[in-house]
Protein backbone atom coordinates (compact mmCIF):
# COMPACT_ATOMS: atom_id res chain seq x y z
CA UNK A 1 0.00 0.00 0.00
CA UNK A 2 3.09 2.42 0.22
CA UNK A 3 2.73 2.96 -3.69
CA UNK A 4 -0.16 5.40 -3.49
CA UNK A 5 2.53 8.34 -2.26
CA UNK A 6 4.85 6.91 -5.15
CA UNK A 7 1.80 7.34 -7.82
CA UNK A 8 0.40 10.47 -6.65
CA UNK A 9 4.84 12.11 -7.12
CA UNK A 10 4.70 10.08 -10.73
CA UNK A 11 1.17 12.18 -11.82
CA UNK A 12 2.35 15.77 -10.27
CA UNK A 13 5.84 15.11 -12.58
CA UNK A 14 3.67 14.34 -15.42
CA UNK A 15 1.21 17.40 -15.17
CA UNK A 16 4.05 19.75 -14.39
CA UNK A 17 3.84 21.76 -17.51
CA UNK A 18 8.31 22.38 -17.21
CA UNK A 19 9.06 18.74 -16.08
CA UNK A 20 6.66 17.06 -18.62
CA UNK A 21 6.85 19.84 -21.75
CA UNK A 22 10.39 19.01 -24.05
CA UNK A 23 11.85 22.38 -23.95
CA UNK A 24 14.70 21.73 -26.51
CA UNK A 25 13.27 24.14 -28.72
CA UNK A 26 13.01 26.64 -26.60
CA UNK A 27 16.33 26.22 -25.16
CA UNK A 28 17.72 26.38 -28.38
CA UNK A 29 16.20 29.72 -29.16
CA UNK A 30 16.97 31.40 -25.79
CA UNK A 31 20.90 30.36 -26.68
CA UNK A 32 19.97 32.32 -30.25
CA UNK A 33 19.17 35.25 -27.70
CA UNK A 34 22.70 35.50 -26.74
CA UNK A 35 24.35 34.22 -30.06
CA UNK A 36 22.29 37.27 -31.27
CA UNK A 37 23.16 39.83 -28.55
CA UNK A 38 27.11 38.47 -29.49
CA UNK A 39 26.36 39.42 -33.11
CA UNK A 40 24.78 43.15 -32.63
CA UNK A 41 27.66 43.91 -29.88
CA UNK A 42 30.06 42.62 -32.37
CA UNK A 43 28.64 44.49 -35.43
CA UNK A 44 28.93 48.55 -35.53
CA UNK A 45 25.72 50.18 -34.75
CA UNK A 46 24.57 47.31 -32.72
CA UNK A 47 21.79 46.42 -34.89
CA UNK A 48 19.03 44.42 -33.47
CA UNK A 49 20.34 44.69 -30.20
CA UNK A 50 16.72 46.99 -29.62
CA UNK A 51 14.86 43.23 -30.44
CA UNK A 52 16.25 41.36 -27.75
CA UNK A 53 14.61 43.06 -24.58
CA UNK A 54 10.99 43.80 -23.06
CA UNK A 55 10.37 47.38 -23.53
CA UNK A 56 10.71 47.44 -19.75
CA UNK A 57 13.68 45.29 -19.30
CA UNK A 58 16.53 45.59 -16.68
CA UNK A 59 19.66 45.76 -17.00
CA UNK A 60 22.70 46.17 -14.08
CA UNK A 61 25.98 46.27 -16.19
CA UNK A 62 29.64 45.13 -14.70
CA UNK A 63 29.90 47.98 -12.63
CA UNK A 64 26.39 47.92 -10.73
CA UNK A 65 24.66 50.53 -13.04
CA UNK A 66 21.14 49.88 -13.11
CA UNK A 67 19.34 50.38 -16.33
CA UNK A 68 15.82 50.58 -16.74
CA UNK A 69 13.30 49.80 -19.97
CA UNK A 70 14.92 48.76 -23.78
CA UNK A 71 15.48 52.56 -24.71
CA UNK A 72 18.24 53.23 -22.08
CA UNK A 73 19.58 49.46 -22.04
CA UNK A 74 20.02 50.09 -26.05
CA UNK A 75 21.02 53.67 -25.34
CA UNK A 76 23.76 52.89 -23.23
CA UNK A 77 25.44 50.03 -24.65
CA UNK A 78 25.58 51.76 -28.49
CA UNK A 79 27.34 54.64 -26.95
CA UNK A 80 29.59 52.38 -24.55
CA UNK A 81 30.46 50.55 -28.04
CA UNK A 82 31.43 54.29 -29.44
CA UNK A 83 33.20 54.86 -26.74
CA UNK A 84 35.52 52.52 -23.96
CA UNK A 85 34.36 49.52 -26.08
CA UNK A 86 34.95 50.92 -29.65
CA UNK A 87 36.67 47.95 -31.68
CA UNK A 88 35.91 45.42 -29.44
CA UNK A 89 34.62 41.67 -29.48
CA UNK A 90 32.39 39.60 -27.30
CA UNK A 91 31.91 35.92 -27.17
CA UNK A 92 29.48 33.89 -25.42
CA UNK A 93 31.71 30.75 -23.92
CA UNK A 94 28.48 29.59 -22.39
CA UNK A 95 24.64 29.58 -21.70
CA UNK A 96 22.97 27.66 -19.46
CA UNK A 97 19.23 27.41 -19.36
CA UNK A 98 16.56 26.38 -16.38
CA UNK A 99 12.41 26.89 -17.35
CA UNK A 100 10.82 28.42 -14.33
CA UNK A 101 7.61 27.88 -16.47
CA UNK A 102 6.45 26.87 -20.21
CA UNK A 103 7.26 30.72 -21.41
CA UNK A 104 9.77 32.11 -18.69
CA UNK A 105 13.10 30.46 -18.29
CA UNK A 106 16.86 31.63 -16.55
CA UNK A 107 19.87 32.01 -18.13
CA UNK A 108 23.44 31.94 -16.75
CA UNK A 109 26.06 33.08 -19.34
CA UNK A 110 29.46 33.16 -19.47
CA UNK A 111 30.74 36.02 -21.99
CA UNK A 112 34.37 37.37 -22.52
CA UNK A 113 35.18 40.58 -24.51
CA UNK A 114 38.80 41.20 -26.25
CA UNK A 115 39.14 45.20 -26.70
CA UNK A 116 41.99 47.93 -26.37
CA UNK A 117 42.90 49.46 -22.87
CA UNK A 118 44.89 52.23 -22.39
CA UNK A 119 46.76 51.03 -25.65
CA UNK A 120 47.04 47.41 -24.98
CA UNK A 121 45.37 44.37 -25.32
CA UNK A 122 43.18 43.37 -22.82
CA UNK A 123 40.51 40.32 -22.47
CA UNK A 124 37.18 40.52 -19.22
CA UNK A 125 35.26 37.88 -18.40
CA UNK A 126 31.96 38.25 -17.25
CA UNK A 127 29.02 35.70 -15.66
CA UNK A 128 25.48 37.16 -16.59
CA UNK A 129 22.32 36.12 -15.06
CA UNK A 130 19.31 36.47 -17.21
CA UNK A 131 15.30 36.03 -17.11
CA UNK A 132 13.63 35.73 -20.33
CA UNK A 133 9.93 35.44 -20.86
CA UNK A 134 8.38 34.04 -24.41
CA UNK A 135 6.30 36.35 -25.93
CA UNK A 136 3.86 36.01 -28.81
CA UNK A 137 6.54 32.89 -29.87
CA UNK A 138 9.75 34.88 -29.07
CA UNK A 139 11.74 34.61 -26.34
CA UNK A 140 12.87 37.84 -25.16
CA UNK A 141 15.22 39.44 -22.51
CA UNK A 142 13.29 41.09 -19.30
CA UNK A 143 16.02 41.22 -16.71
CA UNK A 144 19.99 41.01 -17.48
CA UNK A 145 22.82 41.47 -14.63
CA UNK A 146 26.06 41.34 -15.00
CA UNK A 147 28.84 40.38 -13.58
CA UNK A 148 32.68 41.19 -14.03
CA UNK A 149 34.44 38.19 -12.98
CA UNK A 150 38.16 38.87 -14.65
CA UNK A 151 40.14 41.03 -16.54
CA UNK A 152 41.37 45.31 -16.05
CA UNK A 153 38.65 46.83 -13.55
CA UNK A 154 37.66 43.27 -12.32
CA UNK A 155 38.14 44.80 -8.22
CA UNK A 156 35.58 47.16 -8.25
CA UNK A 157 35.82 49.41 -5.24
CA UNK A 158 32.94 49.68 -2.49
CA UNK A 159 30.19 52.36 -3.27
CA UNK A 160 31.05 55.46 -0.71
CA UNK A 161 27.31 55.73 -0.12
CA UNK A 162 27.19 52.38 0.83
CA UNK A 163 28.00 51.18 4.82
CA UNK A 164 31.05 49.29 5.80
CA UNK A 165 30.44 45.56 6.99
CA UNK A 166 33.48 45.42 9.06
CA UNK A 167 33.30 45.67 12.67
């Protein structure tokens, strides 16, 4: 009589819409996401980068700005590319995707970007976190943050405004 508990786990598996639904589809397209973002940053103008987000996406870039809706996220990466970026390329090493649901997932991806510092070469690394949520068919960027994790500038210093934690 213990397989009544067993049955009832088997039946919520299967009518979980993300455990029973075969996302590979979808997976595949939200890696397109960033194989696409890869291709705007890496083309001048950025084109297309405006058809990635949610018109009121997020975005916190390496150095904790926070950006708020598609206009200033597009905004502020096209002039970043004119600018300490100019000439420089980004790669996506990896993306790795979890469905919270049928048409929202999360995204972990691991970029790097090769580009000219203070006359020499220089390489960052960076570890995004990402929500996307399908709509109308198309999976689409709503939050983005981002996260320096090597390379020039990779010690960011502690906001003044913000407290110390020592004691």
């Amino acid at each position: 009589m213990h397989l009544f508990p067993a049955a009832i786990a088997a039946v919520a598996l299967v009518a979980s819409p993300a455990a029973a639904a075969d996302n590979s589809a979808d997976e595949t397209a939200i890696k397109g996401v960033f194989t696409a973002f890869r291709d705007s940053w890496n083309t001048p103008g950025m084109p297309g980068f405006e058809k990635l987000f949610l018109p009121d996406a997020d975005f916190v870039v390496i150095s904790g700005k926070w950006l708020h809706g598609r206009d200033e996220i597009v905004s502020y990466h096209r002039d970043l590319l004119k600018t300490f970026y100019a000439g420089s390329r980004l790669f996506v090493d990896n993306v790795s995707v979890r469905f919270t649901r049928d048409d929202e997932a999360v995204a972990h991806i691991a970029f790097s970007a090769d580009y000219e510092a203070e006359g020499k070469s220089a390489r960052r690394t960076a570890l995004a976190t990402s929500t996307l949520r399908k709509v109308g068919g198309v999976w689409l960027i709503e939050t983005f943050h981002n996260t320096l994790t090597g390379g020039p500038g990779y010690a960011f210093t502690r906001p003044a405004s913000l407290p110390s934690v020592e004691q």
